[in-house]
N, C-alpha and C. Protein backbone atom coordinates (compact mmCIF):
# COMPACT_ATOMS: atom_id res chain seq x y z
N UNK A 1 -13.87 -2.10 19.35
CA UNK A 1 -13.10 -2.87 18.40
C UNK A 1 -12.70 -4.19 19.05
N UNK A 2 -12.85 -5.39 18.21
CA UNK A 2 -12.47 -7.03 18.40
C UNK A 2 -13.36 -6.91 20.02
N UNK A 3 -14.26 -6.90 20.00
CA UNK A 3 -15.30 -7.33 21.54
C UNK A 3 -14.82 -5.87 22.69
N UNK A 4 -14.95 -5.11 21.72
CA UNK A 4 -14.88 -3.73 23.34
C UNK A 4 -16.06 -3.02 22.92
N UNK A 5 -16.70 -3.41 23.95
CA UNK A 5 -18.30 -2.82 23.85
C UNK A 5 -18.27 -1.26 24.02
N UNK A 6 -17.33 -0.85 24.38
CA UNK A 6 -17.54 0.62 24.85
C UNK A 6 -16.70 1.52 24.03
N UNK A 7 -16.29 0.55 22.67
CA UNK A 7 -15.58 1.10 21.73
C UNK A 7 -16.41 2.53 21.12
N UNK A 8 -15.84 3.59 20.98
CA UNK A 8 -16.55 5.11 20.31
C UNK A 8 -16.07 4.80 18.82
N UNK A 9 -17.03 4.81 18.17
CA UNK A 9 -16.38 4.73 16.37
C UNK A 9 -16.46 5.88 15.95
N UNK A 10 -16.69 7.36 16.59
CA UNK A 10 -17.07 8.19 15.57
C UNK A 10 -15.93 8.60 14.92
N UNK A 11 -14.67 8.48 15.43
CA UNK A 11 -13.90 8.74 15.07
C UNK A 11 -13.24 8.05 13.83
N UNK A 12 -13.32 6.37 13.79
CA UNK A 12 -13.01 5.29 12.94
C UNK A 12 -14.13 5.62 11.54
N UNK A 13 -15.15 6.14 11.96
CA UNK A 13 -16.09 6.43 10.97
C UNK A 13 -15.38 7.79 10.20
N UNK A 14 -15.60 8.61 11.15
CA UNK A 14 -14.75 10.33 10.44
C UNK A 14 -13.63 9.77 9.54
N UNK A 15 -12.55 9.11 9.55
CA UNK A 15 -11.53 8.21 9.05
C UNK A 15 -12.20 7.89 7.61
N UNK A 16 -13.15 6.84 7.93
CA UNK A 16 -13.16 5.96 7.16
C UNK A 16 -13.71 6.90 5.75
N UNK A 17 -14.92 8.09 6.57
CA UNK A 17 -15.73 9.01 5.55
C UNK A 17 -14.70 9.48 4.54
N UNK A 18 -13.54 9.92 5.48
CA UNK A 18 -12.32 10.45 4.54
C UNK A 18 -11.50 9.98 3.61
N UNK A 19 -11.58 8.71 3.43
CA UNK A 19 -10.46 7.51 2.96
C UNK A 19 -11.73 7.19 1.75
N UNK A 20 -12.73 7.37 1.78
CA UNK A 20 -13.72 6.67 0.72
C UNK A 20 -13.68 7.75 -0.09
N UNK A 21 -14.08 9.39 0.46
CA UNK A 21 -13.68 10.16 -0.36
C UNK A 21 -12.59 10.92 -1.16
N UNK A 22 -10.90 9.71 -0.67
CA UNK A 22 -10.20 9.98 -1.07
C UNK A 22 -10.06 9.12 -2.70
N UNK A 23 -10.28 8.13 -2.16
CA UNK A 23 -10.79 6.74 -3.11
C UNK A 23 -11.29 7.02 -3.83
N UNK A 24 -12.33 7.49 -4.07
CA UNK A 24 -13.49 8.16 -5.27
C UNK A 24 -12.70 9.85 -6.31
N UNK A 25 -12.06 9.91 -5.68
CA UNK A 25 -10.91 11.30 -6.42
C UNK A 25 -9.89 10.46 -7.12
N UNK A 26 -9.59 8.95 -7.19
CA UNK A 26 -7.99 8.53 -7.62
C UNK A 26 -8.73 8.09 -9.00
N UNK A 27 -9.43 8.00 -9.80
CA UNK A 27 -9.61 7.24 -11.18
C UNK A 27 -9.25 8.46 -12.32
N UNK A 28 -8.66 7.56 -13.18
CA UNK A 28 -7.54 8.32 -13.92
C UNK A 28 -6.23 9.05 -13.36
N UNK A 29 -5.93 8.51 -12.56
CA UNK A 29 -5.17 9.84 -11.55
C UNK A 29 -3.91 8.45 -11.52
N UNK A 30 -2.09 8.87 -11.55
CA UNK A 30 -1.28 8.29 -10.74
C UNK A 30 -1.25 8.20 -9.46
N UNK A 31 -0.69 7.36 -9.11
CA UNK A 31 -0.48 6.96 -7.38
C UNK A 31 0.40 6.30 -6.70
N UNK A 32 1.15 6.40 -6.34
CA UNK A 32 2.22 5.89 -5.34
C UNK A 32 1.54 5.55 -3.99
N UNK A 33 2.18 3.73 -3.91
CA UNK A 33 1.37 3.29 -2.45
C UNK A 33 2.95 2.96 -1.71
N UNK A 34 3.42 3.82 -0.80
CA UNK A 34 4.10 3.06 -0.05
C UNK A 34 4.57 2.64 1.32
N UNK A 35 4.08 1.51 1.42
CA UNK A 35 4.17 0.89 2.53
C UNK A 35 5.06 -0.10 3.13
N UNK A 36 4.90 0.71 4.66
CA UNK A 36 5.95 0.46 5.08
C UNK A 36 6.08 -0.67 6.38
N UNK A 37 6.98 -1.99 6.45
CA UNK A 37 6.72 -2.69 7.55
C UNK A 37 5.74 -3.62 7.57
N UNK A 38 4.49 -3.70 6.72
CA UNK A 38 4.06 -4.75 6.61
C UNK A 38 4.15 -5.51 6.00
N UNK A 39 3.92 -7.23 7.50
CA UNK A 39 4.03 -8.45 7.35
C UNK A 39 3.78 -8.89 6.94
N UNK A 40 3.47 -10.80 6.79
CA UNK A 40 2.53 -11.32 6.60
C UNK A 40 1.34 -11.81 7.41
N UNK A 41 2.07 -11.94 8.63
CA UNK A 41 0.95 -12.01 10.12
C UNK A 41 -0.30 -11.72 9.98
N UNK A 42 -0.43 -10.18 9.79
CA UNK A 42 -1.71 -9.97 9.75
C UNK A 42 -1.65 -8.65 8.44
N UNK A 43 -2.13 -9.57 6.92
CA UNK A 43 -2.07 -8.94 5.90
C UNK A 43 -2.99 -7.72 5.52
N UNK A 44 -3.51 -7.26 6.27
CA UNK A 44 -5.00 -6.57 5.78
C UNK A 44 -4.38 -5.16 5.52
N UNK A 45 -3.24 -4.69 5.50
CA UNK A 45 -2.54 -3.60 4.70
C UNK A 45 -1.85 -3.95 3.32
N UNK A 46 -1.81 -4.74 3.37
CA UNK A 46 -0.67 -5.61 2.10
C UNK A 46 -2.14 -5.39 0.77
N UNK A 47 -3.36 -6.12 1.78
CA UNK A 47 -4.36 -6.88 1.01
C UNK A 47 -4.84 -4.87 0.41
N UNK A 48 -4.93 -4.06 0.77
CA UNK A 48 -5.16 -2.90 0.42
C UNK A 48 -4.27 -2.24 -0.01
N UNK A 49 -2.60 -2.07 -0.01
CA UNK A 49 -2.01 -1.64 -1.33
C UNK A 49 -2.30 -2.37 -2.35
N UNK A 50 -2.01 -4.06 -2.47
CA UNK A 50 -2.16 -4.46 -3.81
C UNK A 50 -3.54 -4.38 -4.52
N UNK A 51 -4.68 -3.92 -3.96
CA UNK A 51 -5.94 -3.76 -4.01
C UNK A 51 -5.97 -2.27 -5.33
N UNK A 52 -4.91 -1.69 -4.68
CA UNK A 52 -4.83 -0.56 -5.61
C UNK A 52 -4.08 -0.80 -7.18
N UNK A 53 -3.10 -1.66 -7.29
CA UNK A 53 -2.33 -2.11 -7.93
C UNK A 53 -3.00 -2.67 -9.29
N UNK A 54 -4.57 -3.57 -8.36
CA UNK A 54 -5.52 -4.29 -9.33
C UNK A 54 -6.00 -3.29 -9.57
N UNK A 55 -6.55 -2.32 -9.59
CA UNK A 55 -7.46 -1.74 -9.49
C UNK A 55 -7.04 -0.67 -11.13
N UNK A 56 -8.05 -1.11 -12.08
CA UNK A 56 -7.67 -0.67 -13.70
C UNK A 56 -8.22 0.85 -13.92
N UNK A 57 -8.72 1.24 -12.89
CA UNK A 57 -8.84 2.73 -12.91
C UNK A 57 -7.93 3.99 -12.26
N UNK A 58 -6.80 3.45 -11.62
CA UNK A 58 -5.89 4.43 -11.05
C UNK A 58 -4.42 3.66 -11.81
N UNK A 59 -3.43 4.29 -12.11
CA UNK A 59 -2.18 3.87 -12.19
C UNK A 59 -1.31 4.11 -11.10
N UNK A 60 -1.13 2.72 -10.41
CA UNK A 60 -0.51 2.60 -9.16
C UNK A 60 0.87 2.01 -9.20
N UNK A 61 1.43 2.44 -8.71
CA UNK A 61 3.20 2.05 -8.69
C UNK A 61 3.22 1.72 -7.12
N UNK A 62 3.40 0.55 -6.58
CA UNK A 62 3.72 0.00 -4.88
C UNK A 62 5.02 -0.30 -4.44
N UNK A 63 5.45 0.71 -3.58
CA UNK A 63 6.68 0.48 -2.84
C UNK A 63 6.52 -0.42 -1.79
N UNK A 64 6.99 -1.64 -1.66
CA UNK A 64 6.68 -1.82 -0.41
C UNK A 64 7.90 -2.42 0.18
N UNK A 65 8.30 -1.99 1.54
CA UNK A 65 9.53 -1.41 2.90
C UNK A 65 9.47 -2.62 3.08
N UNK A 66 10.31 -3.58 3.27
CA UNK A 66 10.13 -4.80 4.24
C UNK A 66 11.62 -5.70 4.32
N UNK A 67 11.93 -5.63 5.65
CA UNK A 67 13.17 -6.30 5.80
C UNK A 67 12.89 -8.29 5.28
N UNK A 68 11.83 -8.69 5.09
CA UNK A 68 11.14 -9.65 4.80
C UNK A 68 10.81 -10.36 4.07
N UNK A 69 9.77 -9.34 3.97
CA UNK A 69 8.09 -9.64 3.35
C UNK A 69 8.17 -9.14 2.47
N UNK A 70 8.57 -8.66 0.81
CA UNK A 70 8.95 -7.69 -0.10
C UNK A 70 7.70 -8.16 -0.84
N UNK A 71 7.45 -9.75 -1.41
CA UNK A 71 6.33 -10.53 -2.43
C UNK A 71 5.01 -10.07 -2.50
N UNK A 72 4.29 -10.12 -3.44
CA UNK A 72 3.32 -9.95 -4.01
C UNK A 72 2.48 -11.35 -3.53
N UNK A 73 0.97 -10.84 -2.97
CA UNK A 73 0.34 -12.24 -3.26
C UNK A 73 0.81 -13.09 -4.34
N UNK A 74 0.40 -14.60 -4.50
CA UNK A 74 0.42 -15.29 -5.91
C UNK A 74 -0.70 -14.51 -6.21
N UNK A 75 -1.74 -14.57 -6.20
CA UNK A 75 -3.09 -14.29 -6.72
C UNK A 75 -2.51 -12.63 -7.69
N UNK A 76 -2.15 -11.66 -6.45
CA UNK A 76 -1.68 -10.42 -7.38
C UNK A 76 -0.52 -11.02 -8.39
N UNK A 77 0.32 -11.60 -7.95
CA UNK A 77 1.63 -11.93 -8.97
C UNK A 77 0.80 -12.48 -10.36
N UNK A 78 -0.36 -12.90 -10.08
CA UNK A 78 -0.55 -13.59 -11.78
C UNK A 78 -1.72 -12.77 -12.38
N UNK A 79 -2.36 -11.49 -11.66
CA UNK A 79 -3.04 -10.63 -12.08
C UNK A 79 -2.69 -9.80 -12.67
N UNK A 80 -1.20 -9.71 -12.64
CA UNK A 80 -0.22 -8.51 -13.03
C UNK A 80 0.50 -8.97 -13.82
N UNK A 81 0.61 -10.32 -14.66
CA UNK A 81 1.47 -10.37 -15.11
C UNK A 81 1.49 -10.03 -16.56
N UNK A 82 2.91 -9.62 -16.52
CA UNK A 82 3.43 -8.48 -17.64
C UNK A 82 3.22 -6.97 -17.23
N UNK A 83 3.02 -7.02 -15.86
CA UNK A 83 3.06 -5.18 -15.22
C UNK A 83 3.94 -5.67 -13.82
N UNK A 84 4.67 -6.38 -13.95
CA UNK A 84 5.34 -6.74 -12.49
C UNK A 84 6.41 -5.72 -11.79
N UNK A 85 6.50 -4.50 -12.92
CA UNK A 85 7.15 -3.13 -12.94
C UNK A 85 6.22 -2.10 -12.28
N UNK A 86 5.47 -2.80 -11.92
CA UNK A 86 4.85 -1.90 -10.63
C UNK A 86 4.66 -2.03 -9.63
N UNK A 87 5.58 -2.63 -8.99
CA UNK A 87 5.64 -2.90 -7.46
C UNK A 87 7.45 -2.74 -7.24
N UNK A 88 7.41 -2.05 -6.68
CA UNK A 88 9.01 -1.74 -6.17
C UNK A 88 9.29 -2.10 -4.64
N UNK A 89 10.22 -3.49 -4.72
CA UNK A 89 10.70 -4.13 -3.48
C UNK A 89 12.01 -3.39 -3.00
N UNK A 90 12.13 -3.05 -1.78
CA UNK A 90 12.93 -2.47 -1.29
C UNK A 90 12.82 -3.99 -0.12
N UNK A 91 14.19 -4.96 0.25
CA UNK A 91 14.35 -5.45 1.47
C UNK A 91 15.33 -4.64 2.35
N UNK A 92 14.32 -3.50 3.07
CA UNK A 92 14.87 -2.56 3.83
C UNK A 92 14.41 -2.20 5.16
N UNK A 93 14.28 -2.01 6.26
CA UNK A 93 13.77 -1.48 7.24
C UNK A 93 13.52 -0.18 6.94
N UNK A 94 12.59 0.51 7.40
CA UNK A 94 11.74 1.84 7.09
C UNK A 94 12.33 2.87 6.80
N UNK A 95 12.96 3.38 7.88
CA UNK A 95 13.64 4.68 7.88
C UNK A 95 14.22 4.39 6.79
N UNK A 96 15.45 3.31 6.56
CA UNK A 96 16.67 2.71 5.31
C UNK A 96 15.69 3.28 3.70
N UNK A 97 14.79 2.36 3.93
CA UNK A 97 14.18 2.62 2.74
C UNK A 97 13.57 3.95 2.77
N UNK A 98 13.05 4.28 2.93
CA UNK A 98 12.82 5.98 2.86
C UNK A 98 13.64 6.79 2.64
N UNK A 99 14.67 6.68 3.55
CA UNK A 99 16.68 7.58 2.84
C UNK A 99 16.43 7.22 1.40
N UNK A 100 16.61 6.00 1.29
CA UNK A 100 16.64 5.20 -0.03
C UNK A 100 15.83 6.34 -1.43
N UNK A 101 15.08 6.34 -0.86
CA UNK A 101 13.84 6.65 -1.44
C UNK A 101 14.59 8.42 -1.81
N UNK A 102 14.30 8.90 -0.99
CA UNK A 102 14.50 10.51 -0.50
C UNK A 102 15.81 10.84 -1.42
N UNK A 103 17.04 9.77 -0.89
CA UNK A 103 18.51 9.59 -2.47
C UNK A 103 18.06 9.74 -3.60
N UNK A 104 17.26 8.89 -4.28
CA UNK A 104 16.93 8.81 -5.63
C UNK A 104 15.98 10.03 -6.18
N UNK A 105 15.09 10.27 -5.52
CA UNK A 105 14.17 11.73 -5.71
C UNK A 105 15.41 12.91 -5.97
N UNK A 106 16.25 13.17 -4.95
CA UNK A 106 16.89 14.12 -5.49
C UNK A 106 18.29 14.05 -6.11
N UNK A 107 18.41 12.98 -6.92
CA UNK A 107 19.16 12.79 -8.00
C UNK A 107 18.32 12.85 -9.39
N UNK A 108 17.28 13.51 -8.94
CA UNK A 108 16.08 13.49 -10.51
C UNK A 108 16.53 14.72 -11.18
């Protein structure tokens, strides 16, 4: 990985086999994405919850944790608009938001 020649992928592969065939089970199906802690630095988790969000074959609801970073791409913000009720900003640090989270579940 990033120039390590002696990188072993079988493992990143086993991963990845699993995550595609999780992917291929979510159409028609609800889903909760929530993530936690990511930045903007380096978006390539952000860029894959809201990926789900677009995505007109699963109904996705996105939590996303961030003492921060709470926003939606622009690009997602105007793909969504009039569904902007599906992304739930918590400006929280992880654990916080997760209590958070864990409170409201069992007040259901």
């Amino acid at each position: 990985m990033f120039n390590d020649w002696d990188w072993d992928s079988k493992r990143t592969n086993e991963q990845e086999g699993r995550y595609v065939g999780f992917k291929s089970k979510l159409e028609n199906k609800k889903l909760v994405v929530i993530e936690l802690g990511a930045g903007l630095s380096i978006p390539s988790i952000r860029h894959i919850s809201e990926s789900y969000l677009l995505n007109s074959k699963v109904q996705t609801t996105l939590i996303r944790i961030n003492p921060r970073d709470q926003q939606l791409s622009y690009t997602t913000e105007l793909m969504l608009k009039g569904r902007e009720d599906c992304c739930i900003r918590l400006e929280e640090g992880s654990l916080k938001g997760l209590q958070e989270i864990n409170r409201e579940l069992n007040e259901l």
